[in-house]
N, C-alpha and C. Protein backbone atom coordinates (compact mmCIF):
# COMPACT_ATOMS: atom_id res chain seq x y z
N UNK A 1 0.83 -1.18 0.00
CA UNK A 1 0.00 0.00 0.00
C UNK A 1 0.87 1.25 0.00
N UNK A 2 1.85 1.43 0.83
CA UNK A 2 2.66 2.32 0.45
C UNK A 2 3.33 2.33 -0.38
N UNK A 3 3.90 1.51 -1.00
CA UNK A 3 4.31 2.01 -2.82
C UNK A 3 3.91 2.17 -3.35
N UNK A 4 2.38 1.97 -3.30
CA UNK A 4 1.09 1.97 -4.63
C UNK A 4 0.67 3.64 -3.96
N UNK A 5 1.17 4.31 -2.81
CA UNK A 5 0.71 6.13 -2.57
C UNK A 5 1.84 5.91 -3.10
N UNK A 6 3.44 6.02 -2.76
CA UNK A 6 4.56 6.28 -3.11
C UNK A 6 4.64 6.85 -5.15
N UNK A 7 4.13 5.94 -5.18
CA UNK A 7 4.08 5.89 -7.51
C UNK A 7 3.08 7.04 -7.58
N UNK A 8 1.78 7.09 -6.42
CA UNK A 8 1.27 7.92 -7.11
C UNK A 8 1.21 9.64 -7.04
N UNK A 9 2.13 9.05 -5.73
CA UNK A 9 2.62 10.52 -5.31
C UNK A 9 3.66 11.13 -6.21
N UNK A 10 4.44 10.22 -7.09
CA UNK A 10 5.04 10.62 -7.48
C UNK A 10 4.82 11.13 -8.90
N UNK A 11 4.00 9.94 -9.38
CA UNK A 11 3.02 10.23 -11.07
C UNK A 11 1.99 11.56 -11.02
N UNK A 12 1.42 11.52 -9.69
CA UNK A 12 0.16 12.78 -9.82
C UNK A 12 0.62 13.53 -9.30
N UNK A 13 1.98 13.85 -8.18
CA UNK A 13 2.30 15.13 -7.45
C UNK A 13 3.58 15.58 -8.02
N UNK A 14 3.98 14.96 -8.77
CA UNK A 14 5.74 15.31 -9.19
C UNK A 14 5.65 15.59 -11.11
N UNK A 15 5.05 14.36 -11.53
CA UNK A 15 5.28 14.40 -12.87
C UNK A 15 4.12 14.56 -13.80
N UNK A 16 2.63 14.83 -13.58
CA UNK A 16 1.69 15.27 -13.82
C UNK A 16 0.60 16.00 -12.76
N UNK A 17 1.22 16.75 -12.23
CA UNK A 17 0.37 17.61 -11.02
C UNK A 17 -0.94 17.98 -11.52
N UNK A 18 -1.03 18.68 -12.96
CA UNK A 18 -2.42 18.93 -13.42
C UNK A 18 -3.39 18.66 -14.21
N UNK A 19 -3.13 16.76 -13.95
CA UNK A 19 -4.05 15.57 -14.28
C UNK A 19 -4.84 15.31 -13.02
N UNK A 20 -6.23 14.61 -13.40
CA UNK A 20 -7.18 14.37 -13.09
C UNK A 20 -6.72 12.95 -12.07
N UNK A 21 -7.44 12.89 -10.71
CA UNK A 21 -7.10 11.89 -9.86
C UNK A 21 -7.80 10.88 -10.80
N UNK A 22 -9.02 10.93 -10.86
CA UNK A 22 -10.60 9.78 -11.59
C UNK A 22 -10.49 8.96 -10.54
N UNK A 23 -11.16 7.75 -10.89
CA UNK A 23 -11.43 6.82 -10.01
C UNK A 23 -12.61 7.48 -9.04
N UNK A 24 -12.48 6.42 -7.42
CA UNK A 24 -13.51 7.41 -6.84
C UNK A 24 -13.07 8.47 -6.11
N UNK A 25 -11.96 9.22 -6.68
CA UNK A 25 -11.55 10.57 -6.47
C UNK A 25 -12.34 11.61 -7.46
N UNK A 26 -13.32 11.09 -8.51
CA UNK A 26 -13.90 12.24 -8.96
C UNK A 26 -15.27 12.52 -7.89
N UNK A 27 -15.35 13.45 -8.11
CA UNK A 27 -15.91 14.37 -7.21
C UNK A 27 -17.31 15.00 -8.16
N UNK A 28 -17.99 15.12 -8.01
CA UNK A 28 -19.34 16.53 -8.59
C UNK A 28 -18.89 17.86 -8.23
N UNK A 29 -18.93 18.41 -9.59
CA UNK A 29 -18.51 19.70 -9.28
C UNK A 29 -19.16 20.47 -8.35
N UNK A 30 -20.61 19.82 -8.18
CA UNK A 30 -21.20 21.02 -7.19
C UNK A 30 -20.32 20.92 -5.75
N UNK A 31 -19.86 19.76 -5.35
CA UNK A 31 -19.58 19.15 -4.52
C UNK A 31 -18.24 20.05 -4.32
N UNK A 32 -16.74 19.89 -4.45
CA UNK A 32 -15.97 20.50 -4.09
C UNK A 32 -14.91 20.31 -5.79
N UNK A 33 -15.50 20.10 -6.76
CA UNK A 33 -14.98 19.77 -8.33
C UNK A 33 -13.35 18.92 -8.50
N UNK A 34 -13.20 18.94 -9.73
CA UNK A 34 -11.98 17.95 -9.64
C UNK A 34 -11.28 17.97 -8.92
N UNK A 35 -10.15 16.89 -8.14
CA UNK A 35 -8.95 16.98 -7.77
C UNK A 35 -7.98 16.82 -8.65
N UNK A 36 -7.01 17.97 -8.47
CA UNK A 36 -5.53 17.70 -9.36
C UNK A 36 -4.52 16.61 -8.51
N UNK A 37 -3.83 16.41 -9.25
CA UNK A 37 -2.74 15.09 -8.82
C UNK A 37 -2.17 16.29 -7.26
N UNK A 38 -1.42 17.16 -7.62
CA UNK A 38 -0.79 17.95 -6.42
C UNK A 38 -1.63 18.35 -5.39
N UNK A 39 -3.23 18.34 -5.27
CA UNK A 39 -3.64 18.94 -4.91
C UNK A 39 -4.01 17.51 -3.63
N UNK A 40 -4.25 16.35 -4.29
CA UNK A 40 -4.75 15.45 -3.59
C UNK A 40 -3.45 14.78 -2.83
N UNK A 41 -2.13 15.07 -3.56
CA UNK A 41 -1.00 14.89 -2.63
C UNK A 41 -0.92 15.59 -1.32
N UNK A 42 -1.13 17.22 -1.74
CA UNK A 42 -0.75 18.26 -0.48
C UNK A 42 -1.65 18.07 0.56
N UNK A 43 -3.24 17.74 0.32
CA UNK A 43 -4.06 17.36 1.20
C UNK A 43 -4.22 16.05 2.01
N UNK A 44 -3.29 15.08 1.44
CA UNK A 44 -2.88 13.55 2.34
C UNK A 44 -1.51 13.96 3.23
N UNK A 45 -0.92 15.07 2.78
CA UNK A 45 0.12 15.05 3.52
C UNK A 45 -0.26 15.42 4.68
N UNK A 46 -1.44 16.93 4.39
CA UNK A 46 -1.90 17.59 5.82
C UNK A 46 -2.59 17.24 6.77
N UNK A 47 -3.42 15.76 6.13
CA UNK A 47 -4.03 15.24 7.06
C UNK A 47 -3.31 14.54 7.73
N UNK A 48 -1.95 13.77 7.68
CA UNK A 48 -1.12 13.02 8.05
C UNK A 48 -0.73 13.66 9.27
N UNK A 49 0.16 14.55 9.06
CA UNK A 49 0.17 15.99 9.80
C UNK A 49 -0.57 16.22 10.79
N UNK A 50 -1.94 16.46 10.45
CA UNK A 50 -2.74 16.89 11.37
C UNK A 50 -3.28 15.64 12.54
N UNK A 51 -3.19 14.59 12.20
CA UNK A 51 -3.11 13.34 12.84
C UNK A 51 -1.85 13.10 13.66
N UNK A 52 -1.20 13.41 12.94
CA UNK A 52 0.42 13.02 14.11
C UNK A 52 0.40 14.05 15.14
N UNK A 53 -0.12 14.99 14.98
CA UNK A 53 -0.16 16.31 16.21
C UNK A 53 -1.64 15.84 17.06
N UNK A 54 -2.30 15.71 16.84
CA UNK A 54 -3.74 15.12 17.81
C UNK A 54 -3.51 14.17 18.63
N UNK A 55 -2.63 12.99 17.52
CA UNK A 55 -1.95 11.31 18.25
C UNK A 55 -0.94 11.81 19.34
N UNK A 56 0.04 12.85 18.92
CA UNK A 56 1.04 13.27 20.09
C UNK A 56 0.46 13.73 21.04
N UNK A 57 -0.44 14.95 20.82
CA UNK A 57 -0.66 15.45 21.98
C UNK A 57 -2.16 14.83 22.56
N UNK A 58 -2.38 13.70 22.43
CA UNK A 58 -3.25 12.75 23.29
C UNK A 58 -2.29 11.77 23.88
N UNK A 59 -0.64 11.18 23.18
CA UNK A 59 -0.29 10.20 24.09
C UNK A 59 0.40 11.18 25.18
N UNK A 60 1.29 12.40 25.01
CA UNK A 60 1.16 13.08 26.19
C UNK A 60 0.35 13.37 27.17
N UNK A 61 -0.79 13.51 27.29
CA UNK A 61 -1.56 14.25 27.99
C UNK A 61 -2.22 12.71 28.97
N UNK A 62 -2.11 11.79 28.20
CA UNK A 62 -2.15 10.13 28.64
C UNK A 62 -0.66 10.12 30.11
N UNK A 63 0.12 10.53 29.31
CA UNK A 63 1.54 10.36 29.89
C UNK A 63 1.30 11.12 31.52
N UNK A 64 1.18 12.72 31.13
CA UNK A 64 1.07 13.42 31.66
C UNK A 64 0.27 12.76 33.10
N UNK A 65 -0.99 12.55 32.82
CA UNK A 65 -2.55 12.06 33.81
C UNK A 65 -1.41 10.95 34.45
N UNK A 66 -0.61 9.97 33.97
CA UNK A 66 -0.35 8.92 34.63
C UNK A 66 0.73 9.29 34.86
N UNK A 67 1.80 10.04 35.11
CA UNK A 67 2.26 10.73 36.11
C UNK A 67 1.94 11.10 37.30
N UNK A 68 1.01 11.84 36.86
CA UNK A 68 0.59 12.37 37.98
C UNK A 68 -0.43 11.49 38.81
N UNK A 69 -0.62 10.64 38.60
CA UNK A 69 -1.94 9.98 39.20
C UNK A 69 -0.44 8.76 40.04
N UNK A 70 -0.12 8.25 39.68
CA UNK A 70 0.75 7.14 39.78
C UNK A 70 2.56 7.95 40.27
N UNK A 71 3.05 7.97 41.77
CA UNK A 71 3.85 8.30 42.28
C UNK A 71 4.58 6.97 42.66
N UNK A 72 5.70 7.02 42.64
CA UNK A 72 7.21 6.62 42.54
C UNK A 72 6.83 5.62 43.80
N UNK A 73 6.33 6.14 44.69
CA UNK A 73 6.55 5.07 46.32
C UNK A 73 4.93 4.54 46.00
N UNK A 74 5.39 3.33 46.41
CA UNK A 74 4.28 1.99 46.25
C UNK A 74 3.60 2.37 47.35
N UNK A 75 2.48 2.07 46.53
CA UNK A 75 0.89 1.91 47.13
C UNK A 75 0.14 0.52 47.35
N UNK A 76 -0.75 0.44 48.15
CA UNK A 76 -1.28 -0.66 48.07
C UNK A 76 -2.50 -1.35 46.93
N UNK A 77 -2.49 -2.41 46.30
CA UNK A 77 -3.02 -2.97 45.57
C UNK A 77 -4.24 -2.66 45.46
N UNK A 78 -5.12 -2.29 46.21
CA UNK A 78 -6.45 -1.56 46.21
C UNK A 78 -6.16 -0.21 45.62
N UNK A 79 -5.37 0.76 46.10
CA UNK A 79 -5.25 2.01 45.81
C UNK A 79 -4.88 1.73 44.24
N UNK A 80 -4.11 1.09 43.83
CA UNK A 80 -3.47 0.96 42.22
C UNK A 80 -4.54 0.95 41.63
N UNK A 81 -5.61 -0.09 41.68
CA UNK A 81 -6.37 -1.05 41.14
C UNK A 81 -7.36 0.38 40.91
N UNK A 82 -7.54 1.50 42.15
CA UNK A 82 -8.71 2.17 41.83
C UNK A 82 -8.73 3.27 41.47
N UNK A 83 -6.63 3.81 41.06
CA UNK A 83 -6.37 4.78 40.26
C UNK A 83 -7.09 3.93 38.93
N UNK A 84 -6.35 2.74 38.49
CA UNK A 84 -6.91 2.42 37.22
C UNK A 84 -8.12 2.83 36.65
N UNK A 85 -8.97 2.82 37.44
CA UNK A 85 -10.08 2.66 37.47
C UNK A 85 -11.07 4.12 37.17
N UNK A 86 -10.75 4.82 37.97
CA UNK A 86 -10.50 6.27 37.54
C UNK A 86 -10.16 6.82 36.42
N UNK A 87 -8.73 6.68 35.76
CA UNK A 87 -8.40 6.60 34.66
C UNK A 87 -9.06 6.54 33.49
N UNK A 88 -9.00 5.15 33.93
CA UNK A 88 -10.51 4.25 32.88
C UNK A 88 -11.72 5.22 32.81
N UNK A 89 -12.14 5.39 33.38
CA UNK A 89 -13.32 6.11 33.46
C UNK A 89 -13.51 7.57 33.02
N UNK A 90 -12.15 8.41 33.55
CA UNK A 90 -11.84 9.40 32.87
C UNK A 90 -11.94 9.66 31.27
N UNK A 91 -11.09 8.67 30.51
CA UNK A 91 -11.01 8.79 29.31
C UNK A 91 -12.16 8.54 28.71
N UNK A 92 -13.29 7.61 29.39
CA UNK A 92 -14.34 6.65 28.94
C UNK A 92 -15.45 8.48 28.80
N UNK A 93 -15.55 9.04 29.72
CA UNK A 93 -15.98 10.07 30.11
C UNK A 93 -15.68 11.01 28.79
N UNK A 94 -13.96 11.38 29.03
CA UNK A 94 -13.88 12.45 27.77
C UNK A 94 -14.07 12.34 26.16
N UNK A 95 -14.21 10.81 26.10
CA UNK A 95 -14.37 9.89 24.40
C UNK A 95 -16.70 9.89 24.26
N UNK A 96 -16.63 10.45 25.53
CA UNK A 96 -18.28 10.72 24.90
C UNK A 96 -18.49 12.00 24.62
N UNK A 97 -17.63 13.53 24.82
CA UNK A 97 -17.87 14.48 24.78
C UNK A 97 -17.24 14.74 23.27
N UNK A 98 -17.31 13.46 22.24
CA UNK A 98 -16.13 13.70 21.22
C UNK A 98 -16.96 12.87 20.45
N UNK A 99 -18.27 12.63 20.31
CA UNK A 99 -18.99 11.40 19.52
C UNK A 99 -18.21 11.54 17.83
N UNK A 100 -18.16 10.10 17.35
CA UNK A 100 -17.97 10.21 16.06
C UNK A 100 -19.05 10.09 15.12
N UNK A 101 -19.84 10.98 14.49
CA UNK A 101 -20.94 10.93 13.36
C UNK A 101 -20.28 10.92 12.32
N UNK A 102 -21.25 9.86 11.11
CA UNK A 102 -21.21 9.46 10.08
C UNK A 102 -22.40 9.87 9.40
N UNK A 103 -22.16 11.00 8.30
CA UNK A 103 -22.82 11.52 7.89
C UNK A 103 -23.36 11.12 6.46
């Protein structure tokens, strides 16, 4: 799969930028109209992009919470068990204020 973006990144973003993607990259013009080869490159890159910055700064902020929740000198097995738990619940909590619709 990545050599088959790799060729076409390179056929539609390098060596024909202002050819037609086709396939089910055509689009209705009312809709948002053709994509050019460069155009559908620059916009996979940014989403890439924009994913690696959301993914980072969610496994930080993961990092962060379990830092701070979880200190260096041992606790007892109940107390561990009901940070987890917390945790758990936390995230379970902030992943409903974030529904995913399919439109």
């Amino acid at each position: 799969m990545l050599a088959s973006f790799a060729g076409m990144a390179v056929i539609r973003g390098l060596l024909a930028p202002t050819a037609h993607i086709g396939g089910h990259f055509t689009y209705r013009k009312a809709a948002i109209g053709l994509l050019h080869g460069r155009e559908m490159v620059l916009a996979g890159l940014g989403v890439g992009v924009c994913g690696a910055v959301v993914g980072t700064c969610f496994h930080k902020s993961v990092s962060l919470l379990k830092n701070a929740i979880w200190s260096k000198k041992e606790s007892s097995r109940a107390v561990v068990i009901g940070k987890k738990v917390l945790l758990a619940m936390l995230i379970g909590y902030i992943s409903t204020l974030f529904p995913q619709k399919w439109d």
